[in-house]
N, C-alpha and C. Protein backbone atom coordinates (compact mmCIF):
# COMPACT_ATOMS: atom_id res chain seq x y z
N UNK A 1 -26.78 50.72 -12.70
CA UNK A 1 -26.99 49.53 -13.48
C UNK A 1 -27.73 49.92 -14.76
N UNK A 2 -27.18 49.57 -16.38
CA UNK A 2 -28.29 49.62 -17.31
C UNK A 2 -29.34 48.76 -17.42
N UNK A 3 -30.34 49.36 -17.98
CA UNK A 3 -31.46 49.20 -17.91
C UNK A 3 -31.87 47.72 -19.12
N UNK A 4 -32.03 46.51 -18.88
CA UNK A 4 -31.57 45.49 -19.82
C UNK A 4 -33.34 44.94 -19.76
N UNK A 5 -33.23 43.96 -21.25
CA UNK A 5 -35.01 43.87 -21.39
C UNK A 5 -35.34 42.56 -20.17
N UNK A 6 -34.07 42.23 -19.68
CA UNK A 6 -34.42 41.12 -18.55
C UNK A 6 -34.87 41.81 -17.39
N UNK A 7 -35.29 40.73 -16.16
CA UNK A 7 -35.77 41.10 -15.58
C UNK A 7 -34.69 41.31 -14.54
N UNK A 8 -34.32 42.48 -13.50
CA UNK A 8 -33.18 42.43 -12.46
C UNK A 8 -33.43 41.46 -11.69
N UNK A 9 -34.30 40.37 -11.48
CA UNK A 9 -34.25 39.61 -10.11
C UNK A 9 -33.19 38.23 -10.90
N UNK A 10 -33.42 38.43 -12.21
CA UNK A 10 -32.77 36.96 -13.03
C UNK A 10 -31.19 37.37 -13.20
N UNK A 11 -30.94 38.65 -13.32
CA UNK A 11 -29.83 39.20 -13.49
C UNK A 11 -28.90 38.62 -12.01
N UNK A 12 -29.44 39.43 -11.35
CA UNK A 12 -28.69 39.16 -9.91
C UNK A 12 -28.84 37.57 -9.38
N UNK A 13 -30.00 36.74 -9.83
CA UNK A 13 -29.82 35.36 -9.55
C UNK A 13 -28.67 34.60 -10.42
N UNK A 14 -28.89 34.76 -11.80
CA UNK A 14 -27.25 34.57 -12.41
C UNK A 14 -25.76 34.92 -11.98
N UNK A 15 -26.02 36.09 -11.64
CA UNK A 15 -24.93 36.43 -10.94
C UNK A 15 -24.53 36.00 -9.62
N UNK A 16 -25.46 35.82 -9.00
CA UNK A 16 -24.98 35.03 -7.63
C UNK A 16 -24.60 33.94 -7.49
N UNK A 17 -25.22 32.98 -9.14
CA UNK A 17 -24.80 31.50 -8.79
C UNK A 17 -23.46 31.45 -9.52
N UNK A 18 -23.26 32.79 -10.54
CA UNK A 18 -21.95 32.72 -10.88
C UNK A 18 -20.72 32.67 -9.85
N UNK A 19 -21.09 33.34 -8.62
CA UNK A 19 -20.28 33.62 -7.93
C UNK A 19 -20.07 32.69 -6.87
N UNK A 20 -21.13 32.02 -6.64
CA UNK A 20 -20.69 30.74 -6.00
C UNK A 20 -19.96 29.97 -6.40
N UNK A 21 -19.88 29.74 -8.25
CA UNK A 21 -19.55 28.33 -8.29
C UNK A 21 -18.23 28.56 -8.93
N UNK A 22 -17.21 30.13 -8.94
CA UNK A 22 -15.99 30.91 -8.50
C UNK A 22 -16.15 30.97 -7.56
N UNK A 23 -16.52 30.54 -6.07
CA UNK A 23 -16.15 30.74 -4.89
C UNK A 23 -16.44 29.25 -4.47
N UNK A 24 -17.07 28.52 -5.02
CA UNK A 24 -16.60 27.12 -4.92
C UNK A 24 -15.57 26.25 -5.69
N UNK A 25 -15.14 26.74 -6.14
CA UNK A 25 -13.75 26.21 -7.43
C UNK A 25 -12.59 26.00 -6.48
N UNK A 26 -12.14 26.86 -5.85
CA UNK A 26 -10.97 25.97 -4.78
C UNK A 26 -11.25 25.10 -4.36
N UNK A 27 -12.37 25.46 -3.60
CA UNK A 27 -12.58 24.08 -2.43
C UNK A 27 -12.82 22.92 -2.62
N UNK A 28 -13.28 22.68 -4.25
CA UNK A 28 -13.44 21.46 -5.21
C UNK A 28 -12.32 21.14 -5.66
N UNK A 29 -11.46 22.22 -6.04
CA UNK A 29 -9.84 21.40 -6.22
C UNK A 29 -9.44 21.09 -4.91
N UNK A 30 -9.01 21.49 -4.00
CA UNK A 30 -8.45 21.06 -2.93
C UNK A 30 -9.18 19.65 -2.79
N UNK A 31 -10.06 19.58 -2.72
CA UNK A 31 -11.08 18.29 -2.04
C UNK A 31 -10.33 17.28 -3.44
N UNK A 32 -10.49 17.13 -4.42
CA UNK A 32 -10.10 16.57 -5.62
C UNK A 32 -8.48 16.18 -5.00
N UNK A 33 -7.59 16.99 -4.84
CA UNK A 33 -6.45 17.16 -4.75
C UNK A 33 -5.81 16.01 -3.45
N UNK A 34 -7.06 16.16 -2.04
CA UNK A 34 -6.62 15.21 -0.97
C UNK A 34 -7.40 14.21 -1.48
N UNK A 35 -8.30 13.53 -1.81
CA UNK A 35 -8.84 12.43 -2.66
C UNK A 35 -7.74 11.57 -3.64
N UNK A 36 -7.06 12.44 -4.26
CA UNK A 36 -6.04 11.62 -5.33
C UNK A 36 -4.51 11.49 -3.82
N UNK A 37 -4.49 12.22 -3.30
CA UNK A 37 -3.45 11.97 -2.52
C UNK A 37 -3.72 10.84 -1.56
N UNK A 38 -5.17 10.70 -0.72
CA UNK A 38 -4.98 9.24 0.30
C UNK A 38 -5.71 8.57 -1.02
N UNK A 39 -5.77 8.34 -1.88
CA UNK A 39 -5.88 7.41 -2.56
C UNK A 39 -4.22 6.60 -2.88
N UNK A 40 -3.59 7.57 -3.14
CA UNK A 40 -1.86 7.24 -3.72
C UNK A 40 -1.59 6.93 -2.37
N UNK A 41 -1.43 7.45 -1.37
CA UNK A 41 -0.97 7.03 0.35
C UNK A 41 -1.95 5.62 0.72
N UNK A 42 -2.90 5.19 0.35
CA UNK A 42 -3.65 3.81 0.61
C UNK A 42 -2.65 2.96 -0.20
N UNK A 43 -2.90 3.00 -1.58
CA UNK A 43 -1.85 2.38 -2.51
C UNK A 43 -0.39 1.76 -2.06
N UNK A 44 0.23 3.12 -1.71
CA UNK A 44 1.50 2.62 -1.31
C UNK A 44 1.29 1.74 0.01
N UNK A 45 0.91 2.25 1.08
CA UNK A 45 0.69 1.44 1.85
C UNK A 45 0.26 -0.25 2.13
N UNK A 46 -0.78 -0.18 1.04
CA UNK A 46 -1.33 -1.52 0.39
C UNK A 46 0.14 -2.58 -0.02
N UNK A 47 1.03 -1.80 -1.25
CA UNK A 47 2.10 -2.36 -1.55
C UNK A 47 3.28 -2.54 -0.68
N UNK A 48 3.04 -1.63 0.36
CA UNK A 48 4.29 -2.03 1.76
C UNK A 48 4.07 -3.41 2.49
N UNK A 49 2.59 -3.21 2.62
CA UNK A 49 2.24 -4.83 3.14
C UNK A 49 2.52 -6.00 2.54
N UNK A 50 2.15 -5.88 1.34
CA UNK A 50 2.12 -7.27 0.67
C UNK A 50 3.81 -7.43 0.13
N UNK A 51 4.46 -5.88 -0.16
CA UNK A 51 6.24 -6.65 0.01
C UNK A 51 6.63 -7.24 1.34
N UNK A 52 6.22 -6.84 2.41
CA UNK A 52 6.50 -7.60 3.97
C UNK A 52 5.97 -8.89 3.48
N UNK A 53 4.66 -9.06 3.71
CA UNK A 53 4.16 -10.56 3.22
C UNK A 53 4.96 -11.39 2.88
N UNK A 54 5.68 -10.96 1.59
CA UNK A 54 6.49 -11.87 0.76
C UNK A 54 7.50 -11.81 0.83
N UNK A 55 8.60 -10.94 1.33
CA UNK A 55 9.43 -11.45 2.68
C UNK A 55 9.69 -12.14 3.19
N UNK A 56 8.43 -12.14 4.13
CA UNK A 56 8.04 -13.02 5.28
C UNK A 56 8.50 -14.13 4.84
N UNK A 57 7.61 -14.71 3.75
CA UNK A 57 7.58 -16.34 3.07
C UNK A 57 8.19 -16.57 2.35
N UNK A 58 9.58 -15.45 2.22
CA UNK A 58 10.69 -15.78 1.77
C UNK A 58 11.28 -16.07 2.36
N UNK A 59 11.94 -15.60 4.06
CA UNK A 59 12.41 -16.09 5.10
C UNK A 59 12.01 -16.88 5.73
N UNK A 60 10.64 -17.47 5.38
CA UNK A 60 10.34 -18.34 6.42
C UNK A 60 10.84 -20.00 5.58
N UNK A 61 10.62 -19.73 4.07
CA UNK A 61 11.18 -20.63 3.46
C UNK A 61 12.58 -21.31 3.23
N UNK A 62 13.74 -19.67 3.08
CA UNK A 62 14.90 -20.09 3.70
C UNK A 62 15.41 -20.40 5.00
N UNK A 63 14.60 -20.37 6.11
CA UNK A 63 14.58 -21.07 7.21
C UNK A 63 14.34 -22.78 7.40
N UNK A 64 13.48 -22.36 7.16
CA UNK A 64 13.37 -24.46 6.60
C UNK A 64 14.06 -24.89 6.06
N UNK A 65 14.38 -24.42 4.79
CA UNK A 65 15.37 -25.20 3.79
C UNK A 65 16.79 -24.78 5.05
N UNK A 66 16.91 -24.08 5.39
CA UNK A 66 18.49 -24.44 6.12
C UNK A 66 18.20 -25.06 7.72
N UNK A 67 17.52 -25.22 7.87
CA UNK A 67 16.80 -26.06 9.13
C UNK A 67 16.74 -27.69 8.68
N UNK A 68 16.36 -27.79 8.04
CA UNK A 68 16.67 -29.04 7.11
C UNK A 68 17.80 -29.13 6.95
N UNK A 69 18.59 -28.86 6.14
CA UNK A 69 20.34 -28.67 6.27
C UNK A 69 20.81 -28.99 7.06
N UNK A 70 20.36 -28.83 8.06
CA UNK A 70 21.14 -28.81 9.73
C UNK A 70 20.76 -30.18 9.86
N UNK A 71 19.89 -30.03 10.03
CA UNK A 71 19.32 -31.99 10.92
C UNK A 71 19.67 -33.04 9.72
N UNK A 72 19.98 -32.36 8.17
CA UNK A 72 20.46 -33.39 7.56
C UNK A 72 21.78 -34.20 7.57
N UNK A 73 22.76 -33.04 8.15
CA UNK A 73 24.15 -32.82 8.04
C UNK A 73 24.09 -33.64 9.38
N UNK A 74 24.12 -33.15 10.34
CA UNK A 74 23.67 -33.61 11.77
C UNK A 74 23.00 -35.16 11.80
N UNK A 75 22.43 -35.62 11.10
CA UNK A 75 22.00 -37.09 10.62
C UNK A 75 23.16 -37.81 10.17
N UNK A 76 23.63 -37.59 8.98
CA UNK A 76 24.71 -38.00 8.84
C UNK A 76 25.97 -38.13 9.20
N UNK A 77 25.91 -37.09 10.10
CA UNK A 77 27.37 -36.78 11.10
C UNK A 77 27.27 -38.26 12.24
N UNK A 78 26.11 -37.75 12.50
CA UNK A 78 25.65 -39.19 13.97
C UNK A 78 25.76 -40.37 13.01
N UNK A 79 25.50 -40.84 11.83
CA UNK A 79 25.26 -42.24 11.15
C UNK A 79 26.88 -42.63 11.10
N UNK A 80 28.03 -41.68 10.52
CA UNK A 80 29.20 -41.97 10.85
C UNK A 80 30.17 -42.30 11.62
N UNK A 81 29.76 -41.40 12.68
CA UNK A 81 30.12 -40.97 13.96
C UNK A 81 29.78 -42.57 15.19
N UNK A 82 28.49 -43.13 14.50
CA UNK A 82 28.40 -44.66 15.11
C UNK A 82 28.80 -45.25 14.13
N UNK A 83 28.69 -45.68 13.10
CA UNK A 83 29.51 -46.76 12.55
C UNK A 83 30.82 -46.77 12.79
N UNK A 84 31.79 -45.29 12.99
CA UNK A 84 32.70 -45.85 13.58
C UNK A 84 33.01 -46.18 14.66
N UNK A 85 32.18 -46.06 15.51
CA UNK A 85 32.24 -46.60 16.77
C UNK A 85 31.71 -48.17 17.50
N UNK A 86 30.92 -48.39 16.19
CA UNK A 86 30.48 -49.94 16.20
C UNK A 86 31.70 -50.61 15.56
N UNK A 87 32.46 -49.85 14.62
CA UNK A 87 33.91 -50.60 14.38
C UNK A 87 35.00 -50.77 15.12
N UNK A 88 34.93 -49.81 16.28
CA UNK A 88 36.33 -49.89 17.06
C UNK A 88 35.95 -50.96 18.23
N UNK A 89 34.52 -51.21 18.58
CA UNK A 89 34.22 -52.43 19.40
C UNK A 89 34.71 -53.47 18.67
């Protein structure tokens, strides 16, 4: 080692924290890396639900409206269906 006007204990303490924080640099990307990923996997998930949701209360709306349909048609079928039968008495 040359002989430098610092002191060797500051030398080698620099150097060691250099080397940690290059030997901590992956493990901070990786960690960074699954952080942005279940963040994007929550997200989508979030948006799978709420398209079901609205779905849902899309079908549940065209259910009624043709449920209605039915008993309307069916109303009127029976209102005919006796008047002509109060006519043939």
């Amino acid at each position: 080692m040359l002989p430098t006007p610092v002191n060797s204990y500051i030398t080698d303490s620099v150097s060691q924290v250099n080397t940690k924080v290059l030997g901590d640099a992956p493990a901070m990307a990786m960690g960074n890396l699954f952080i942005a990923t279940s963040q994007a996997l929550g997200n989508a998930a979030h948006n799978a639900v709420a398209g079901q949701q609205q779905t849902n209360i899309t079908a549940q709306a065209a259910t009624t409206s043709g449920v209605t349909t039915l008993y309307s048609i069916d109303t009127a079928t029976d209102a005919i269906g006796t008047r002509d039968i109060l006519r043939v008495i």
